[in-house]
Protein backbone atom coordinates (compact mmCIF):
# COMPACT_ATOMS: atom_id res chain seq x y z
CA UNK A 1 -3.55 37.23 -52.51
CA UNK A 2 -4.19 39.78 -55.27
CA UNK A 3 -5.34 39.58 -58.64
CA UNK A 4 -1.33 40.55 -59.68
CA UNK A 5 0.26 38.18 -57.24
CA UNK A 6 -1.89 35.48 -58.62
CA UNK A 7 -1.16 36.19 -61.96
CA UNK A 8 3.07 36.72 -61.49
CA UNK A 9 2.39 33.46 -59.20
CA UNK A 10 3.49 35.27 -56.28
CA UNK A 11 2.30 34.64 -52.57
CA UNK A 12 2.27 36.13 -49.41
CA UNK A 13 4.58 35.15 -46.80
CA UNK A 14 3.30 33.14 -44.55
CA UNK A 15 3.09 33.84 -40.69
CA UNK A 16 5.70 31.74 -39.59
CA UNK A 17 4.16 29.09 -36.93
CA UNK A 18 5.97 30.07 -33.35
CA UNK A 19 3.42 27.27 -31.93
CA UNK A 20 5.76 24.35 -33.23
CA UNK A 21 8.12 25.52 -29.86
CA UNK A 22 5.42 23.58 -27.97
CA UNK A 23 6.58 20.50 -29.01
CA UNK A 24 10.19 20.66 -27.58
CA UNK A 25 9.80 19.56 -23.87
CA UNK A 26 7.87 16.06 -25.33
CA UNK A 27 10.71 15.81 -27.87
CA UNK A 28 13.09 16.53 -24.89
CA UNK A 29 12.06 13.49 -22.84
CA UNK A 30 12.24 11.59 -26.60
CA UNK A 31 15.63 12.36 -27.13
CA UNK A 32 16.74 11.90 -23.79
CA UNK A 33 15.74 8.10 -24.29
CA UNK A 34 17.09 7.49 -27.57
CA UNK A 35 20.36 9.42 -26.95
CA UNK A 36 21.28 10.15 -23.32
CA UNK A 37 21.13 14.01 -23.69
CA UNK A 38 19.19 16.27 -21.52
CA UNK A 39 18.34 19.86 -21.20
CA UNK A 40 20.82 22.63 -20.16
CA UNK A 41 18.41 25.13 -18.94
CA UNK A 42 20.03 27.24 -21.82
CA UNK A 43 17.73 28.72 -24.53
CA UNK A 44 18.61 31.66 -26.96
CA UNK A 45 16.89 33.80 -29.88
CA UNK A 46 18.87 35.14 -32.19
CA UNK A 47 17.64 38.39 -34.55
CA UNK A 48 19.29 40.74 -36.67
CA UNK A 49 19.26 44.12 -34.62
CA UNK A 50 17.91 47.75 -36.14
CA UNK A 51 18.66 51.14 -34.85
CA UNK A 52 15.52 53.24 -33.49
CA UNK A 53 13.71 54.31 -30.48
CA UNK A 54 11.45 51.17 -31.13
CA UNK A 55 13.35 48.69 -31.42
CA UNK A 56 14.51 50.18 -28.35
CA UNK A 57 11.32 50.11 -26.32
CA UNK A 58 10.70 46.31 -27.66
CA UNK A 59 14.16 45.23 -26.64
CA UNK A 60 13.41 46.53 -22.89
CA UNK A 61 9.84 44.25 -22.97
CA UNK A 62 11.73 41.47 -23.69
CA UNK A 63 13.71 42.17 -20.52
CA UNK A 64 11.42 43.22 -18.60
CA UNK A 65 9.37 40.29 -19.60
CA UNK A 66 11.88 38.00 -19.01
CA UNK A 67 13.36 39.38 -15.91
CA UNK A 68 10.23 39.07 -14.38
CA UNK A 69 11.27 36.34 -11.70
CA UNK A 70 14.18 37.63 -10.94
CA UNK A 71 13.45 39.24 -7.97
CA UNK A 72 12.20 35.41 -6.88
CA UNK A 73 15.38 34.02 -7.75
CA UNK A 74 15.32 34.39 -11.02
CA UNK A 75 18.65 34.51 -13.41
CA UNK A 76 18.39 38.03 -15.62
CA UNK A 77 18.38 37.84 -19.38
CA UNK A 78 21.34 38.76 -21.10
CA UNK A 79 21.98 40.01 -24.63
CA UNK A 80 25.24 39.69 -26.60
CA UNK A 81 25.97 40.56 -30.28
CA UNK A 82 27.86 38.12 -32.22
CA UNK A 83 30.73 39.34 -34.90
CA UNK A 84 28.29 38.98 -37.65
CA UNK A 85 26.37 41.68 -36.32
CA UNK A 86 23.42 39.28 -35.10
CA UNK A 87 21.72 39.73 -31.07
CA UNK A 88 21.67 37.01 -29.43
CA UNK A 89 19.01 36.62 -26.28
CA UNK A 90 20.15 34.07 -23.52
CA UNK A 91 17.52 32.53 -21.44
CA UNK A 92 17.83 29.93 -18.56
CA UNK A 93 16.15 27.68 -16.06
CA UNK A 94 16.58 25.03 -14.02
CA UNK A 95 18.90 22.37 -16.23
CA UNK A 96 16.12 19.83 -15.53
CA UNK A 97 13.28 18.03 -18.15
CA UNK A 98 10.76 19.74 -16.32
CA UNK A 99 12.14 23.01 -16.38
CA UNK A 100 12.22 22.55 -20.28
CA UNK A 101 8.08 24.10 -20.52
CA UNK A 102 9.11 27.04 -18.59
CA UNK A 103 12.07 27.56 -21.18
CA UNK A 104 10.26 26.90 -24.13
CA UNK A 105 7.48 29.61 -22.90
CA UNK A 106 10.30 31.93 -22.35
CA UNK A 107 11.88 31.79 -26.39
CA UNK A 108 7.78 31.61 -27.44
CA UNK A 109 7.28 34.90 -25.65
CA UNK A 110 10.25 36.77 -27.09
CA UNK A 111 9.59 35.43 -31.10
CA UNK A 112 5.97 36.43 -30.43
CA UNK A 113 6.90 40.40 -28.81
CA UNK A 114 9.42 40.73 -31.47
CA UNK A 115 7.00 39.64 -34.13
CA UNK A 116 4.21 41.84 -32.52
CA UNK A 117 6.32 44.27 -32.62
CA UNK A 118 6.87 44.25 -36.79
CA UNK A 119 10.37 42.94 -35.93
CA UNK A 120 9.63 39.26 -37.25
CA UNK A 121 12.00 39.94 -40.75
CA UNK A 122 14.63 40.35 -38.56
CA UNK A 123 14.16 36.59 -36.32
CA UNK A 124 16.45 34.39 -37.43
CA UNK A 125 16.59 31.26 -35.26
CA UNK A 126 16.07 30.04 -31.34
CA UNK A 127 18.32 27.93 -29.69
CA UNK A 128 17.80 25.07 -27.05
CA UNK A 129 20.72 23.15 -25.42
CA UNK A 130 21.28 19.81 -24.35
CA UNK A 131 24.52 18.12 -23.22
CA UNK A 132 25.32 14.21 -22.28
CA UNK A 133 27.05 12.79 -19.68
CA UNK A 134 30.59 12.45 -21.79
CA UNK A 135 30.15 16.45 -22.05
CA UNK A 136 29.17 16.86 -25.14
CA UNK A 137 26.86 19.53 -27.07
CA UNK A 138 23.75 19.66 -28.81
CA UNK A 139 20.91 22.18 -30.43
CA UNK A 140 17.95 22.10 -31.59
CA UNK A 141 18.00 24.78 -33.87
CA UNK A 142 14.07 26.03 -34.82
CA UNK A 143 14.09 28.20 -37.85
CA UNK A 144 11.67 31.00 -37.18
CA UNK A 145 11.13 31.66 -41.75
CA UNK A 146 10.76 27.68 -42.28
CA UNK A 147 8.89 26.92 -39.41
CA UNK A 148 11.18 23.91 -38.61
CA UNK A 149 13.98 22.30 -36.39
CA UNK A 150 17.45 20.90 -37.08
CA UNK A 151 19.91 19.35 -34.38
CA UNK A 152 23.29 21.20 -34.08
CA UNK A 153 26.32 18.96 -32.71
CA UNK A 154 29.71 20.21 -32.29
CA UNK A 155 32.54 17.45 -32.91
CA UNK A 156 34.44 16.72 -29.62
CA UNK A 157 37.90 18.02 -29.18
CA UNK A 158 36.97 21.70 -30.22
CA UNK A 159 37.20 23.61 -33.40
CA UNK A 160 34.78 23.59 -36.14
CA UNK A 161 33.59 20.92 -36.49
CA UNK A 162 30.24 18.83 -36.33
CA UNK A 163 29.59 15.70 -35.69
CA UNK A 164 27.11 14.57 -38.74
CA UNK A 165 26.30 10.71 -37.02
CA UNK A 166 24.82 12.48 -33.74
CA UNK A 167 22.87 15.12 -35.78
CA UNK A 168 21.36 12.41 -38.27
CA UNK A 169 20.68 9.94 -35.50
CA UNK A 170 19.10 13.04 -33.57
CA UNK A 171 16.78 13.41 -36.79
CA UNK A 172 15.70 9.68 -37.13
CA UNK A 173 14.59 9.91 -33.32
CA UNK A 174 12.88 13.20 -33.33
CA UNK A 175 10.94 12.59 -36.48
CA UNK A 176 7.90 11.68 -35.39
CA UNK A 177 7.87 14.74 -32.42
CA UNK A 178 9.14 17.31 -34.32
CA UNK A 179 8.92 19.46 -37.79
CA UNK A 180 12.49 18.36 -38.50
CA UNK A 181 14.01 20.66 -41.77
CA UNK A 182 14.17 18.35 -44.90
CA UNK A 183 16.68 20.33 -46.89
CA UNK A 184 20.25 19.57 -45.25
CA UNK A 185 22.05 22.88 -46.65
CA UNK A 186 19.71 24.77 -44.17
CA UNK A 187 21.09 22.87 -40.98
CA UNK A 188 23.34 26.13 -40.51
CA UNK A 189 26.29 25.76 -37.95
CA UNK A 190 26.01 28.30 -35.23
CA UNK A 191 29.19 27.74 -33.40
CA UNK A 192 29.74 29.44 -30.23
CA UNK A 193 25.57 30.60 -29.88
CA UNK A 194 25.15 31.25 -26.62
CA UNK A 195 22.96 28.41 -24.82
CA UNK A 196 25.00 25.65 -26.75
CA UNK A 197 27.70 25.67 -23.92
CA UNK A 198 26.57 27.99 -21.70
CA UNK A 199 29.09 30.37 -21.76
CA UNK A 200 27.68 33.02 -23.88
CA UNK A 201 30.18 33.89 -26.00
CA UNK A 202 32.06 32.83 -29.07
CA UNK A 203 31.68 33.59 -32.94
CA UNK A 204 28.41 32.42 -34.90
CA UNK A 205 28.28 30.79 -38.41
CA UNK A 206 25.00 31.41 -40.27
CA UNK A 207 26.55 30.35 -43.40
């Protein structure tokens, strides 16, 4: 920090902490004893797209990077663009606990080529999914600016609407395993992300 900054009391922005991702497939296991859900295989990154040959060139990377496997069986990235103008990166594997590493890895890799890249203003969020065995969805939203996680539960019955008791008793049993976001009006609904239900599409709420 310079001698202005320090004197306006301005700082730097900090490098957000894409290691905090780690911590999901422990937290996984965690929730799936405390609440019954368990891992889709369904991960997503969302970022707000720029025009330009490089952004270009870092969007095939990701694919590349990502589509790696798929001559081994592999399931192909895919990209979609939601009506607020946001991409959205879908990621899968294997809808099994231990496949949750390999997925985790996966959204880690893209955050850190993106932010490599001199894309990281434009990461907004990643995405993992879980589900239960009465069908329903849940998130874990981690909020690549904060640094933190928030659960994101669609009410049953569609429309939009969440259900608050499963997120709040998904924060008191992830606590201790993960950086869970103190400030409620940041627990943004994302309705529709793709990786939430698996169907890729849908509209998306960042507000």
């Amino acid at each position: 920090m310079g001698l202005l900054d320090s004197i306006l009391g301005r700082s730097k922005p900090v490098r957000p902490d894409l290691d905090q991702l780690f911590a999901v497939p422990s937290a996984a296991l965690t929730l799936q004893a405390g609440t019954g859900f368990t891992p889709t295989g369904l991960g997503s990154v969302c970022f707000a797209a720029v025009e330009g040959s490089t952004f270009a060139r870092v969007r095939q990377d990701v694919r590349e990077l990502l589509d790696a496997d798929t001559g081994r069986g592999g399931i192909p990235v895919e990209f979609s663009r939601d009506p607020y103008g946001y991409t959205w990166l879908l990621a899968r594997q294997e809808p099994a606990a231990q496949s949750t590493a390999a997925l985790v890895n996966d959204l880690h890799a893209v955050n850190t080529l993106l932010q490599d890249g001199g894309f990281g203003p434009h990461l907004l969020c990643s995405l993992i999914g879980f589900s239960d065995p009465e069908g329903r969805a849940l998130a874990l939203v981690y909020l690549y600016k904060r640094g933190t996680f928030y659960p994101f539960a669609p009410a049953p019955g569609g429309g939009e609407r969440r259900d608050n008791g499963l997120e709040l008793q998904v924060r008191a049993v992830l606590g201790d395993d993960l950086r869970v976001e103190g400030d409620l009006s940041r627990w943004f609904p994302v309705w529709g992300a793709p990786g939430l239900r698996g169907d890729g599409t849908g509209p998306v709420g960042h507000s």
